[in-house]
PDB file of N, CA and C in Angstrom:
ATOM      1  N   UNK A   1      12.606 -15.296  -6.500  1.00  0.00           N
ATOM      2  CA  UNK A   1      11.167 -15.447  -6.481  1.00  0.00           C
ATOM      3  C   UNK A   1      10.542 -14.638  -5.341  1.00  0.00           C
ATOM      4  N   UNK A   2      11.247 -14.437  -4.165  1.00  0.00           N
ATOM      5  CA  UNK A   2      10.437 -13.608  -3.426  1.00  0.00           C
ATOM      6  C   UNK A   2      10.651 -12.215  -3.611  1.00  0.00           C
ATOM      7  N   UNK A   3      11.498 -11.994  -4.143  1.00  0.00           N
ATOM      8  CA  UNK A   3      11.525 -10.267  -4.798  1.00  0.00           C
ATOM      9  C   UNK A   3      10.281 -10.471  -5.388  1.00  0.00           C
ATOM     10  N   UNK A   4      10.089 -11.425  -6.466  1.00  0.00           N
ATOM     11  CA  UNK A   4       8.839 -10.963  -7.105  1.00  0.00           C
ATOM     12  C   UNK A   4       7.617 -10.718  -6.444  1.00  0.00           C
ATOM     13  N   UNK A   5       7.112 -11.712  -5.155  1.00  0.00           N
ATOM     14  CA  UNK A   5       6.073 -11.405  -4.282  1.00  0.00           C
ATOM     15  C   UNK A   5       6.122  -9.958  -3.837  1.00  0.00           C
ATOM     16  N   UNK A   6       7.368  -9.977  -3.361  1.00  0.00           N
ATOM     17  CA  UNK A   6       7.428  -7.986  -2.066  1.00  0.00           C
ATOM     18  C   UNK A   6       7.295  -7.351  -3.089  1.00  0.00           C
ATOM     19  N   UNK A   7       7.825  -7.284  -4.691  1.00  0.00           N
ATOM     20  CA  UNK A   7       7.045  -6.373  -5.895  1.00  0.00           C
ATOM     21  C   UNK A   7       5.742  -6.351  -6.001  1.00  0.00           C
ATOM     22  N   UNK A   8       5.473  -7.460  -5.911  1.00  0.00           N
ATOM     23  CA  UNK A   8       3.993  -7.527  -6.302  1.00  0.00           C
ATOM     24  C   UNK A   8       2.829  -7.122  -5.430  1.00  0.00           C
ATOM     25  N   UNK A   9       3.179  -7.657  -4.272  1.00  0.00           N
ATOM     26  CA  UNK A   9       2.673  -7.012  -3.027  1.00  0.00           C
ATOM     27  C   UNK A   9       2.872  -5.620  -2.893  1.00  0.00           C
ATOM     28  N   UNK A  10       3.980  -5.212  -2.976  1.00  0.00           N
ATOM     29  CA  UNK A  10       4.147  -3.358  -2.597  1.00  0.00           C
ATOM     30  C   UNK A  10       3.178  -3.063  -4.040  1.00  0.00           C
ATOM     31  N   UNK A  11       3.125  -3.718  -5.080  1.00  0.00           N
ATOM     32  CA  UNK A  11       2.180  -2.981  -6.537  1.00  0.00           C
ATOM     33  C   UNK A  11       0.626  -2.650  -5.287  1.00  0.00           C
ATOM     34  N   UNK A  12       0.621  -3.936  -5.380  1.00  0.00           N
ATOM     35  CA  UNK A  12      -1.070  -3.937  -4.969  1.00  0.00           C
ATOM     36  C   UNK A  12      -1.024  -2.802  -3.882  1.00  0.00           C
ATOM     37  N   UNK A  13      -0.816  -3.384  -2.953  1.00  0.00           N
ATOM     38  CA  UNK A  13      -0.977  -2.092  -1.773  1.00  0.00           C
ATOM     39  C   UNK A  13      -0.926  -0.931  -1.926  1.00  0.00           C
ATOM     40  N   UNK A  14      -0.243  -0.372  -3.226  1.00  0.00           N
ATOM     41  CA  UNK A  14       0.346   0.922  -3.124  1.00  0.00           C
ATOM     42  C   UNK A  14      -1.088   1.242  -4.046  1.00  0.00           C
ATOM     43  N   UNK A  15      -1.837   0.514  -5.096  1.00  0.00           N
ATOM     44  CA  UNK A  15      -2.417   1.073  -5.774  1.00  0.00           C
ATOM     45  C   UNK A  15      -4.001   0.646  -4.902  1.00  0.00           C
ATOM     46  N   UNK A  16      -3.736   0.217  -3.689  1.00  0.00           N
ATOM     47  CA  UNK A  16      -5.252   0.325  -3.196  1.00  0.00           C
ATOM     48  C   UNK A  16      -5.368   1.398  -2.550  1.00  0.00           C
ATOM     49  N   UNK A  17      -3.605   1.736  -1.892  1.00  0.00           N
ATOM     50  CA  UNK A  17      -4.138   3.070  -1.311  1.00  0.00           C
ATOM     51  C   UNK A  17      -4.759   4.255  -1.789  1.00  0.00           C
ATOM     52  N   UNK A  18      -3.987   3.650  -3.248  1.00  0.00           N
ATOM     53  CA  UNK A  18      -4.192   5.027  -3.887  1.00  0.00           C
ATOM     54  C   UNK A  18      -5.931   5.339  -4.530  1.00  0.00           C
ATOM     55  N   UNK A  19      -6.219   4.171  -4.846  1.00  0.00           N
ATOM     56  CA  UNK A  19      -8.006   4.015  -4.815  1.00  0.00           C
ATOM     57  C   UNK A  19      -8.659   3.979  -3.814  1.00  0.00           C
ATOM     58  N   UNK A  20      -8.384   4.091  -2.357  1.00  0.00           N
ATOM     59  CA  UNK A  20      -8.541   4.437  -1.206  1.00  0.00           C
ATOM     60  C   UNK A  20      -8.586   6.119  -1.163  1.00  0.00           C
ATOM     61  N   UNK A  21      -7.272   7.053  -1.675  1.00  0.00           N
ATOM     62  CA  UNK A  21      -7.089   8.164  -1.225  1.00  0.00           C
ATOM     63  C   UNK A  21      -7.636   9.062  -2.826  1.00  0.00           C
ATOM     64  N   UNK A  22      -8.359   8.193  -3.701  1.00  0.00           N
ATOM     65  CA  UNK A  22      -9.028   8.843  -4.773  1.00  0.00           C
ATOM     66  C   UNK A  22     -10.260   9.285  -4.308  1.00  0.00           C
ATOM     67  N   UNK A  23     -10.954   8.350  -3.343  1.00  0.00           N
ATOM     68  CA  UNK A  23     -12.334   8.881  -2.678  1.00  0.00           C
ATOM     69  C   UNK A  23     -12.423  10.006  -1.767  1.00  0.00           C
ATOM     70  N   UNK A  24     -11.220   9.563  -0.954  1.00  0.00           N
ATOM     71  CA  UNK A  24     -10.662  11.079  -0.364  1.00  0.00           C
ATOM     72  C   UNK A  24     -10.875  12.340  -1.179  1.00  0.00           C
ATOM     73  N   UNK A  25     -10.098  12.036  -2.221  1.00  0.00           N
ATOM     74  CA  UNK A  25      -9.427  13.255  -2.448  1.00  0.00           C
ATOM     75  C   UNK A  25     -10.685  14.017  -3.430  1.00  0.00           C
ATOM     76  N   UNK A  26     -11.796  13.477  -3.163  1.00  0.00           N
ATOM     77  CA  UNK A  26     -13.110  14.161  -3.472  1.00  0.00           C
ATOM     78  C   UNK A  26     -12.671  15.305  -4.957  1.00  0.00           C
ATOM     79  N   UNK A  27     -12.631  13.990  -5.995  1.00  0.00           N
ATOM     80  CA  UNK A  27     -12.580  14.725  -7.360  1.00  0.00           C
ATOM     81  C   UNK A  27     -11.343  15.313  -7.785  1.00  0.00           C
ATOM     82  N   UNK A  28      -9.833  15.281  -6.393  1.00  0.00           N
ATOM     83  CA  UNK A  28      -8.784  15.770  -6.423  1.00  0.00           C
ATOM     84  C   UNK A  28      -9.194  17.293  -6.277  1.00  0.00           C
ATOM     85  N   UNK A  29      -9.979  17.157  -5.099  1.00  0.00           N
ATOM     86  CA  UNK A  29     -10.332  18.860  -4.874  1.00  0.00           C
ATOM     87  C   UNK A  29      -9.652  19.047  -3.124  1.00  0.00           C
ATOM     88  N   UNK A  30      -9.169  18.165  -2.581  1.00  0.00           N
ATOM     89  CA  UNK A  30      -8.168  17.438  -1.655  1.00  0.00           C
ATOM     90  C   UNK A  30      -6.295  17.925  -1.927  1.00  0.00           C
ATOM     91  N   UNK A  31      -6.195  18.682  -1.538  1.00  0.00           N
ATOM     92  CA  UNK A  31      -4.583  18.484  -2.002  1.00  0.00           C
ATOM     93  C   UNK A  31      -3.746  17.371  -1.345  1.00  0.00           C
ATOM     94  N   UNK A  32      -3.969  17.545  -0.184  1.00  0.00           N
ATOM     95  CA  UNK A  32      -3.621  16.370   0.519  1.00  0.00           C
ATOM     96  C   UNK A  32      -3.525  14.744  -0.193  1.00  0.00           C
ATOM     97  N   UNK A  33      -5.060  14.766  -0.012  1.00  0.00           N
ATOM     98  CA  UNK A  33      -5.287  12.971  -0.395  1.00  0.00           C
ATOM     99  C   UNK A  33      -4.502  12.894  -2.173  1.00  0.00           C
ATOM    100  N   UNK A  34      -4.877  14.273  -2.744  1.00  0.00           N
ATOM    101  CA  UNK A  34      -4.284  14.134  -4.453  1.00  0.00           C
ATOM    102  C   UNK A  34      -2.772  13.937  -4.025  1.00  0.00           C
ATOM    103  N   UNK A  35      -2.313  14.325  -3.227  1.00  0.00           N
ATOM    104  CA  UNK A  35      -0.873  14.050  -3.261  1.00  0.00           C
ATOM    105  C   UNK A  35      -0.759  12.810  -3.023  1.00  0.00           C
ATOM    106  N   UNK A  36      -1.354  11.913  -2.276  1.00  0.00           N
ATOM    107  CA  UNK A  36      -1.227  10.455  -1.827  1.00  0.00           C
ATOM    108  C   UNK A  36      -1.420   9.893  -3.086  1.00  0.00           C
ATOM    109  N   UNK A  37      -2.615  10.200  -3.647  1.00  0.00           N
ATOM    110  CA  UNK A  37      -3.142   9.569  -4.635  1.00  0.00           C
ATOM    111  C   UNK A  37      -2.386   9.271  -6.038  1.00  0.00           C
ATOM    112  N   UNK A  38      -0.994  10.670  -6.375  1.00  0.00           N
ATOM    113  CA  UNK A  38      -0.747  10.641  -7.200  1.00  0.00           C
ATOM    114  C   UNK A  38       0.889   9.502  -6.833  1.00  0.00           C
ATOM    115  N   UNK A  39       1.925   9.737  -5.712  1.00  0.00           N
ATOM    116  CA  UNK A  39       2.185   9.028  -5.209  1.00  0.00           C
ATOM    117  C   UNK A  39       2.152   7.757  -5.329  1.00  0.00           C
ATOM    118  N   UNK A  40       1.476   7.031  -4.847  1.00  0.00           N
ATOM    119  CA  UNK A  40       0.573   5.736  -4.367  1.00  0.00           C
ATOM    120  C   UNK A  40       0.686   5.103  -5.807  1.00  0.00           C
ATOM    121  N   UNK A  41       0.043   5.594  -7.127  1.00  0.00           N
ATOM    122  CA  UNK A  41      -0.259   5.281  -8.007  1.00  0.00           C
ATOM    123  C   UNK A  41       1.570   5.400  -9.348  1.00  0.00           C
ATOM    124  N   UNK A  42       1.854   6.503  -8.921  1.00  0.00           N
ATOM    125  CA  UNK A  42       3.127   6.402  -9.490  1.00  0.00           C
ATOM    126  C   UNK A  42       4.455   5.305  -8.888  1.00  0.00           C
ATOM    127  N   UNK A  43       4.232   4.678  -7.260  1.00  0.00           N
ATOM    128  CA  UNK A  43       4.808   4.209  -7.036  1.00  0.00           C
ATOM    129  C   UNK A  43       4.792   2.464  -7.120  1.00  0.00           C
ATOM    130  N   UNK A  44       3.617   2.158  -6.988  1.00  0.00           N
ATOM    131  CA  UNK A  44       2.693   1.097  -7.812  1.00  0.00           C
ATOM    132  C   UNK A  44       2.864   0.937  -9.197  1.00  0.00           C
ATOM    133  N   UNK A  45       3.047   1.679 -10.210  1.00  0.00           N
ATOM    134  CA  UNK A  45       3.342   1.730 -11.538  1.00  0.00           C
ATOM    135  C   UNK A  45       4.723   1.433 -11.770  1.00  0.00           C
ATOM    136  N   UNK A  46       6.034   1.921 -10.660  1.00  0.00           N
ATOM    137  CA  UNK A  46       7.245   1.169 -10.906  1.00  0.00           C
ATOM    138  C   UNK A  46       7.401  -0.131 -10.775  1.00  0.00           C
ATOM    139  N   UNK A  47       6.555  -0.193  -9.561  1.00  0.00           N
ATOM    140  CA  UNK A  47       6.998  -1.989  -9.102  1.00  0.00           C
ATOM    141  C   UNK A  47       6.601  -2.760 -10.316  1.00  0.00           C
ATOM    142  N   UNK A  48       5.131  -2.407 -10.914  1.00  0.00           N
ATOM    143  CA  UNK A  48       4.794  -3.202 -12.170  1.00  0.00           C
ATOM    144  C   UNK A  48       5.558  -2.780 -13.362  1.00  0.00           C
ATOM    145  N   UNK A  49       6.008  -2.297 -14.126  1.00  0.00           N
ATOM    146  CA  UNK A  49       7.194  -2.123 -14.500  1.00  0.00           C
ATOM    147  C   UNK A  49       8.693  -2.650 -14.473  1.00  0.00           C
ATOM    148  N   UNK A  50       8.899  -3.061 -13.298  1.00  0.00           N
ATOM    149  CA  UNK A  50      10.124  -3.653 -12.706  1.00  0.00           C
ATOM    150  C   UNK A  50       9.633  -5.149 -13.062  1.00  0.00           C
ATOM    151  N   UNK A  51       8.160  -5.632 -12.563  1.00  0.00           N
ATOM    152  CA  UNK A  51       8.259  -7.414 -12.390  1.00  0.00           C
ATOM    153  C   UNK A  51       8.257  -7.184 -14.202  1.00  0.00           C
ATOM    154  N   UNK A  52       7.444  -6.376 -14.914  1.00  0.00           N
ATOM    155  CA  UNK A  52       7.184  -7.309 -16.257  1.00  0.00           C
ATOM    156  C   UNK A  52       8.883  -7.414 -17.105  1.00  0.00           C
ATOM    157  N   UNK A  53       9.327  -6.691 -16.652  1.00  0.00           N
ATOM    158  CA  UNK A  53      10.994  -6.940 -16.914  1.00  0.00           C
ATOM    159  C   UNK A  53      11.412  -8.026 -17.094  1.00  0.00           C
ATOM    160  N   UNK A  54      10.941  -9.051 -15.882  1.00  0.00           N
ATOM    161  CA  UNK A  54      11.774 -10.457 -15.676  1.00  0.00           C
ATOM    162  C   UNK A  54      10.512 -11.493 -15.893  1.00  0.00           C
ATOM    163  N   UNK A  55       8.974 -11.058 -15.899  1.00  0.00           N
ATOM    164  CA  UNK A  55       8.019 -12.234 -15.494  1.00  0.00           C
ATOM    165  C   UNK A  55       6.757 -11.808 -16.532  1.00  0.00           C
ATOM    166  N   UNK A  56       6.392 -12.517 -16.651  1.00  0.00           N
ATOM    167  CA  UNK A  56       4.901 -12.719 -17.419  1.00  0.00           C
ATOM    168  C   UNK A  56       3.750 -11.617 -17.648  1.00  0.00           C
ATOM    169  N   UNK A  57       3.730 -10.644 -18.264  1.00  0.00           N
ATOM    170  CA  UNK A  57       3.067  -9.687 -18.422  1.00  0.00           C
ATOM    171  C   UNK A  57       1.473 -10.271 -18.130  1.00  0.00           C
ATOM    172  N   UNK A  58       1.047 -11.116 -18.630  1.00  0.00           N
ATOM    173  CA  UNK A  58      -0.470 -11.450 -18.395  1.00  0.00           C
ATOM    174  C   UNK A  58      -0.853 -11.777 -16.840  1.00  0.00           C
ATOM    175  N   UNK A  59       0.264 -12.615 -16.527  1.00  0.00           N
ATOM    176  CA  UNK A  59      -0.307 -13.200 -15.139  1.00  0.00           C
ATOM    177  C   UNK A  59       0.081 -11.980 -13.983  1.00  0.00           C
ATOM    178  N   UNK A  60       0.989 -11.135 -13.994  1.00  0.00           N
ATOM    179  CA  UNK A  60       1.097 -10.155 -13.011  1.00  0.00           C
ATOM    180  C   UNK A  60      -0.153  -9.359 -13.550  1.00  0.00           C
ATOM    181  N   UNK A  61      -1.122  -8.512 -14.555  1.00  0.00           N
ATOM    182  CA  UNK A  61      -1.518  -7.621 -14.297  1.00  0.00           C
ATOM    183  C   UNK A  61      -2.900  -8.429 -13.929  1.00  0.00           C
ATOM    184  N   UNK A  62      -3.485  -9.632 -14.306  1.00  0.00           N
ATOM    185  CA  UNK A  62      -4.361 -10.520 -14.050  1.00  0.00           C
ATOM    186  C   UNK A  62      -4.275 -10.153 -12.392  1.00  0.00           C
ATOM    187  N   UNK A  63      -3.212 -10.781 -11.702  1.00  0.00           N
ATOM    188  CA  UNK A  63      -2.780 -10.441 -10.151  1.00  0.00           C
ATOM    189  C   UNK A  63      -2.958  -9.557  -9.458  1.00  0.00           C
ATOM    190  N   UNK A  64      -2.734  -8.564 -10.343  1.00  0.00           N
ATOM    191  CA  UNK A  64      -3.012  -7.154 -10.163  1.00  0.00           C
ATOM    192  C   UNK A  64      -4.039  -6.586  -9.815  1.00  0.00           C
ATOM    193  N   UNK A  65      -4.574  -6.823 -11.125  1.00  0.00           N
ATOM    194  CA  UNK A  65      -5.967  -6.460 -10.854  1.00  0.00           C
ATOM    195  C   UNK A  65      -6.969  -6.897 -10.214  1.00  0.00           C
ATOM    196  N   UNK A  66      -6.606  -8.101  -9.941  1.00  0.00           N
ATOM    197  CA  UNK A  66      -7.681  -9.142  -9.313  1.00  0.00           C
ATOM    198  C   UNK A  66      -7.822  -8.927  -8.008  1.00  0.00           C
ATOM    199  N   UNK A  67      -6.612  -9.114  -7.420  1.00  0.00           N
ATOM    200  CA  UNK A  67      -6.357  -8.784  -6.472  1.00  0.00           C
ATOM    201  C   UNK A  67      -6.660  -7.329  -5.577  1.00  0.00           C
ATOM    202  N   UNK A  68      -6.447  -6.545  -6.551  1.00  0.00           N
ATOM    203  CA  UNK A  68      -6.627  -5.556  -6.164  1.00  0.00           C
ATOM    204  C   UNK A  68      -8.128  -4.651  -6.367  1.00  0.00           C
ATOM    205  N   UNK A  69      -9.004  -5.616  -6.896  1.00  0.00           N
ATOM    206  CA  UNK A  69     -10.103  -5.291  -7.195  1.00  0.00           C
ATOM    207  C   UNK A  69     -11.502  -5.800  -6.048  1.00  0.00           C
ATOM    208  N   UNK A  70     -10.475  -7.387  -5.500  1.00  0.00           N
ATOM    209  CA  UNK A  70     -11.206  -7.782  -4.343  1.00  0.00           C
ATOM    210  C   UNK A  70     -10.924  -6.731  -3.465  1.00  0.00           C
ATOM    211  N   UNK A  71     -10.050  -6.419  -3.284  1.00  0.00           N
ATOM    212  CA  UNK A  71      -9.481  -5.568  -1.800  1.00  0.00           C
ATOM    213  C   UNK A  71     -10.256  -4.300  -1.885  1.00  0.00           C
ATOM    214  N   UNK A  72     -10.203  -3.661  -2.954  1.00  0.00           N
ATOM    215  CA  UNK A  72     -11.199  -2.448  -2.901  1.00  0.00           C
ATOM    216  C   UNK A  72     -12.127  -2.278  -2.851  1.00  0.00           C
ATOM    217  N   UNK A  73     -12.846  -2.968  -3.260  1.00  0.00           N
ATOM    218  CA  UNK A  73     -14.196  -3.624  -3.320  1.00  0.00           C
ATOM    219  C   UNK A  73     -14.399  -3.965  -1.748  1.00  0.00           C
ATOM    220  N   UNK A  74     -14.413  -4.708  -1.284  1.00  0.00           N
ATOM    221  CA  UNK A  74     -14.122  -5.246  -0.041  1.00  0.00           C
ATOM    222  C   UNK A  74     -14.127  -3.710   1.140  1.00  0.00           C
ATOM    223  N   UNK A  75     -13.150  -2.945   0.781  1.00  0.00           N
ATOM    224  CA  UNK A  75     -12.945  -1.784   1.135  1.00  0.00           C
ATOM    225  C   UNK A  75     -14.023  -0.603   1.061  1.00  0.00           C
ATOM    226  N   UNK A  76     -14.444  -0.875   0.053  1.00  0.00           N
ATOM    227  CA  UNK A  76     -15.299   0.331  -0.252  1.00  0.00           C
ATOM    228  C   UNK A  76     -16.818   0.358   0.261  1.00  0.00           C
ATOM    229  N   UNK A  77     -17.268  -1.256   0.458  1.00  0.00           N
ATOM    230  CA  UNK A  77     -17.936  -1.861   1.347  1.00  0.00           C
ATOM    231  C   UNK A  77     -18.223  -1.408   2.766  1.00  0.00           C
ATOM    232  N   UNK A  78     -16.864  -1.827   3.470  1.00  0.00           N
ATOM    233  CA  UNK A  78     -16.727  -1.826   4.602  1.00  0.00           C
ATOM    234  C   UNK A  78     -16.294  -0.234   5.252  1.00  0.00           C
ATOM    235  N   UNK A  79     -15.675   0.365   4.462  1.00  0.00           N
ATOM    236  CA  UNK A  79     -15.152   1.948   4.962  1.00  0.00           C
ATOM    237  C   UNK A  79     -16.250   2.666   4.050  1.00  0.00           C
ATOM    238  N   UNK A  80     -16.406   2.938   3.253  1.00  0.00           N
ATOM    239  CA  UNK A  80     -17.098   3.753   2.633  1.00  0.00           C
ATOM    240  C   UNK A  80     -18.859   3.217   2.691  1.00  0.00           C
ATOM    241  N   UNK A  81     -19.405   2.866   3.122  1.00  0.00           N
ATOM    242  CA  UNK A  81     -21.288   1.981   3.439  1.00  0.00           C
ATOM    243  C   UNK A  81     -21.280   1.859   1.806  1.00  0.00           C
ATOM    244  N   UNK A  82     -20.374   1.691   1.080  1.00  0.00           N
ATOM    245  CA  UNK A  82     -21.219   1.343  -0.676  1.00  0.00           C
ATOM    246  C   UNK A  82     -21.862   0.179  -0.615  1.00  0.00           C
ATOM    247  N   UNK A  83     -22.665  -0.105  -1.591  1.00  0.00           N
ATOM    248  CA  UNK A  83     -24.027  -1.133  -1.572  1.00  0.00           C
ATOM    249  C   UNK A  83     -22.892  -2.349  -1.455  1.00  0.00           C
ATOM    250  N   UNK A  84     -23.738  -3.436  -0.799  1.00  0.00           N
ATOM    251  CA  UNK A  84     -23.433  -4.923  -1.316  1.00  0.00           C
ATOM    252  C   UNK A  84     -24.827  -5.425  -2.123  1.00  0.00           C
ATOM    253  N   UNK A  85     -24.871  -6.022  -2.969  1.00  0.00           N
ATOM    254  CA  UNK A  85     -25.558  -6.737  -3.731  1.00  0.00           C
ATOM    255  C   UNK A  85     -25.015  -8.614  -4.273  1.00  0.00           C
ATOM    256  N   UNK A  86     -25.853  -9.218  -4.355  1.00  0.00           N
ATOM    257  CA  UNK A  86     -25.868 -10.495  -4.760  1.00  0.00           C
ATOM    258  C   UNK A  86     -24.635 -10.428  -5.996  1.00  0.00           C
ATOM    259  N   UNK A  87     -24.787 -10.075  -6.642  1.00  0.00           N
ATOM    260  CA  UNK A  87     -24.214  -9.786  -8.011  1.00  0.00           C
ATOM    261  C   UNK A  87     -22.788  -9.113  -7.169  1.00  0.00           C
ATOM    262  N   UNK A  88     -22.543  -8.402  -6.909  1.00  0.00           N
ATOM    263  CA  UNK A  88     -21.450  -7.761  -6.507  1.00  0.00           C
ATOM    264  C   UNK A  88     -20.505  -8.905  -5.830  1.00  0.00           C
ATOM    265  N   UNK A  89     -21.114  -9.328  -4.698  1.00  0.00           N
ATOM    266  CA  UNK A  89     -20.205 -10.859  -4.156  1.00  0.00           C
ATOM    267  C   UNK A  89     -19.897 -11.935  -5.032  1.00  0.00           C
ATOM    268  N   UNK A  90     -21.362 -12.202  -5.712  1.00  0.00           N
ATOM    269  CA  UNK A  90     -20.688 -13.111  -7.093  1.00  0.00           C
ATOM    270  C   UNK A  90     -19.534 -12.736  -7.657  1.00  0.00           C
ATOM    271  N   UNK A  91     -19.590 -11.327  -8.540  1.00  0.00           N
ATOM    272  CA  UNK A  91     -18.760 -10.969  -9.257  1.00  0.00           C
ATOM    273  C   UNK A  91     -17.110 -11.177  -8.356  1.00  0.00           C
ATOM    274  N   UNK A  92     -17.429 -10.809  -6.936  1.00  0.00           N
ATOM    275  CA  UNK A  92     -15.605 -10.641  -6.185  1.00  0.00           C
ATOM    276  C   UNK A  92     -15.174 -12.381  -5.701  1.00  0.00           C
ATOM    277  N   UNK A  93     -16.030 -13.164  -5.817  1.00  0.00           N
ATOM    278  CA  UNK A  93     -16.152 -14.573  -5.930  1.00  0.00           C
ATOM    279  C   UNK A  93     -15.513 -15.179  -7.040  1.00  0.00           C
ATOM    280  N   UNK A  94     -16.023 -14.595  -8.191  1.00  0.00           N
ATOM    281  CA  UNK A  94     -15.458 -15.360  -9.624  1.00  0.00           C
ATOM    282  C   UNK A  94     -13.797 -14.481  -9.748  1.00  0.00           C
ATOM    283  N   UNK A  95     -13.783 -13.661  -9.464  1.00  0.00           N
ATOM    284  CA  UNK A  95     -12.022 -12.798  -9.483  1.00  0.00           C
ATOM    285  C   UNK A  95     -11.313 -13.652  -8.013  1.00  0.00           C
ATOM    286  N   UNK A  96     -11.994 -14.201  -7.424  1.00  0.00           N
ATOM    287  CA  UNK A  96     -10.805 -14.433  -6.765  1.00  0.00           C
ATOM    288  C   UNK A  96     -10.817 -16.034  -6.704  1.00  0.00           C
ATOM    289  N   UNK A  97     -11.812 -16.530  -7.426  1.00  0.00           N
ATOM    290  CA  UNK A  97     -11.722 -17.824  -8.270  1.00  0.00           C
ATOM    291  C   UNK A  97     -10.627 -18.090  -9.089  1.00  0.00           C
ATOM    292  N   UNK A  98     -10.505 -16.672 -10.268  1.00  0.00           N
ATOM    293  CA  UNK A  98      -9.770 -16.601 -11.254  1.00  0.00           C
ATOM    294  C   UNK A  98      -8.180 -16.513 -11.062  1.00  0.00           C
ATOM    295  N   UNK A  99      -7.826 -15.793  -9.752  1.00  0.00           N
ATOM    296  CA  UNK A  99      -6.830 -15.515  -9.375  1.00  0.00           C
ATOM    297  C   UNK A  99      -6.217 -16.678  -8.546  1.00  0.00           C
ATOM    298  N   UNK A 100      -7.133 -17.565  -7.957  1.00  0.00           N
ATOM    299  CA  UNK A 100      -6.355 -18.739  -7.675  1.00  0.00           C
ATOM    300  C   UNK A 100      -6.394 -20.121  -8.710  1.00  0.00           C
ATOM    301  N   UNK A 101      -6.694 -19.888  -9.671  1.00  0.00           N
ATOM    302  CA  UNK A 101      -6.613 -20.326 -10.599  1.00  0.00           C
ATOM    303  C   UNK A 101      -5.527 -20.303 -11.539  1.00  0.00           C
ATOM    304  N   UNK A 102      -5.192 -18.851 -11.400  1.00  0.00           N
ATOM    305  CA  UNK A 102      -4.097 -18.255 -12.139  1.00  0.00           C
ATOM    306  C   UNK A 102      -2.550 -18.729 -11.159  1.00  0.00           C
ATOM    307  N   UNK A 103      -2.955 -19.127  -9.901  1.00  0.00           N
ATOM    308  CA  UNK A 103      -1.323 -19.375  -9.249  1.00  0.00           C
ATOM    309  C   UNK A 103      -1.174 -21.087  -8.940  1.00  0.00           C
ATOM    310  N   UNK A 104      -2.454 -21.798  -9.608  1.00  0.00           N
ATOM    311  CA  UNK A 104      -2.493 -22.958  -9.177  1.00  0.00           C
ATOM    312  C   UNK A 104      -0.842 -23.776  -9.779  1.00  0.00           C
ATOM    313  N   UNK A 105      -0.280 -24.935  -9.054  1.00  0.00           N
ATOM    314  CA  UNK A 105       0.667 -24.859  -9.685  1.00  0.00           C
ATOM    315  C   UNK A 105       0.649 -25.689 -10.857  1.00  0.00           C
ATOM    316  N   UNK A 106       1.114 -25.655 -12.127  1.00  0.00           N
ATOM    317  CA  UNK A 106       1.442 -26.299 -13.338  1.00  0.00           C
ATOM    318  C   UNK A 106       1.617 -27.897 -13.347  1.00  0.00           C
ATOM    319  N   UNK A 107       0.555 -28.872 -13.562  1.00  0.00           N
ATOM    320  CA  UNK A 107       0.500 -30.216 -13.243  1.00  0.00           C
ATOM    321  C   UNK A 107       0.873 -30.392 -14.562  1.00  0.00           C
ATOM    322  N   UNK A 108       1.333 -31.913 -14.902  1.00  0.00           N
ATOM    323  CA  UNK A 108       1.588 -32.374 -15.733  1.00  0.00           C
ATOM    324  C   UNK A 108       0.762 -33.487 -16.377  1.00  0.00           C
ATOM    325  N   UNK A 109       0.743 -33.193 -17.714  1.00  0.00           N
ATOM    326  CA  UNK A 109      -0.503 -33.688 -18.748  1.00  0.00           C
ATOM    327  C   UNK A 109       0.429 -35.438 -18.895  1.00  0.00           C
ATOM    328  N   UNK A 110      -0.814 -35.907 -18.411  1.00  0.00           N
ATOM    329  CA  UNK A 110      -0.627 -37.606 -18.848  1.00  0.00           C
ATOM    330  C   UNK A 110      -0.944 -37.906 -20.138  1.00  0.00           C
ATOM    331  N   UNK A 111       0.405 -37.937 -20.973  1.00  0.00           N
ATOM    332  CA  UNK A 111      -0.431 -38.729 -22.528  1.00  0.00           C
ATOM    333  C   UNK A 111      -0.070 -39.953 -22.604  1.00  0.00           C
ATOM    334  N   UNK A 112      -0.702 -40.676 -23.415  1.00  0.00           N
ATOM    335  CA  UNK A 112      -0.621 -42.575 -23.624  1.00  0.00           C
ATOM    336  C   UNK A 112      -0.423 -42.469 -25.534  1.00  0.00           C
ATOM    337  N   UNK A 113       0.605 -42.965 -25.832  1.00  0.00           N
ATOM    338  CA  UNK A 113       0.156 -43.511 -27.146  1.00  0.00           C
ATOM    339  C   UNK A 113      -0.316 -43.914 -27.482  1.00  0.00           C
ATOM    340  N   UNK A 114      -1.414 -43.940 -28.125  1.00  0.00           N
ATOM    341  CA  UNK A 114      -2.262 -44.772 -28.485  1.00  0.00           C
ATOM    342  C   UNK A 114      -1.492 -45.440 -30.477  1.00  0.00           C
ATOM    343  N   UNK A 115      -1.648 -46.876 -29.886  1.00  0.00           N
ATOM    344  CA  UNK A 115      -0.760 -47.765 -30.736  1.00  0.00           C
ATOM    345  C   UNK A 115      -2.513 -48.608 -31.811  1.00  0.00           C
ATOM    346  N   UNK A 116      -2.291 -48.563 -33.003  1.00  0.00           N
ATOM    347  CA  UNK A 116      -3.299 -48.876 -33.692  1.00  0.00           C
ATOM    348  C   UNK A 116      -3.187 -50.029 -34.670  1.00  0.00           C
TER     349      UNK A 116
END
C-alpha cells in the first residue's frame, strides 16, 4: 500500500511540474522548459500506468486529477498573478471536497430485517 502512495505521489508531482514548465516553455518555444515538460509528463504517465495495473482505474485518475488540479491552480495563482475569482475557489473547494470523499474510509451499511 505504500508503493501505491510514492506512485501516486511521484504521478502528481511529476505532472504539476510539468504544467508548471508548460507555462515556461511559452508555447514550447523554450527548449529547455519543453524538455522538462515533455519529461515530467512522460514520467508521470508511467507511474499511472504502473498503479492501474494493481488498483482502481477510477479512483487513481479521480486522485489524479483532483489533486493535481488543486495544486496548479493554487500555483498558477500564486507564481503566475492569474485571477482568483469567487467561482474559481468554489470550484478548487468542491475538487477537494470530492477527493476527500473519494479516500473516506468504506463504513459499513446497517441493514435490519424487516420481519412482516
Amino acid at each position: 500500500m505504500l508503493r501505491y502512495y510514492i506512485f501516486l505521489s511521484l504521478a502528481i508531482l511529476l505532472e504539476i511540474v510539468g504544467a508548471g514548465f508548460m507555462k515556461l516553455s511559452k508555447g514550447f518555444t523554450e527548449p529547455g522548459a519543453t524538455i522538462v515538460v515533455i519529461a515530467a509528463y512522460s514520467l508521470a504517465l508511467t507511474f499511472y500506468v504502473l498503479l492501474t495495473n494493481r488498483h482502481g482505474l477510477g479512483i487513481i485518475n479521480a486522485l489524479w486529477a483532483g489533486v493535481g488540479t488543486v495544486i496548479v491552480s493554487a500555483g498558477g495563482i500564486i507564481l503566475f498573478q492569474e485571477s482568483v475569482s469567487l467561482f474559481k475557489i468554489t470550484g478548487i473547494l468542491f475538487i477537494v471536497a470530492g477527493v476527500l470523499g473519494l479516500n473516506l474510509p468504506k463504513q459499513r451499511r446497517h441493514t435490519r430485517k424487516v420481519v412482516y
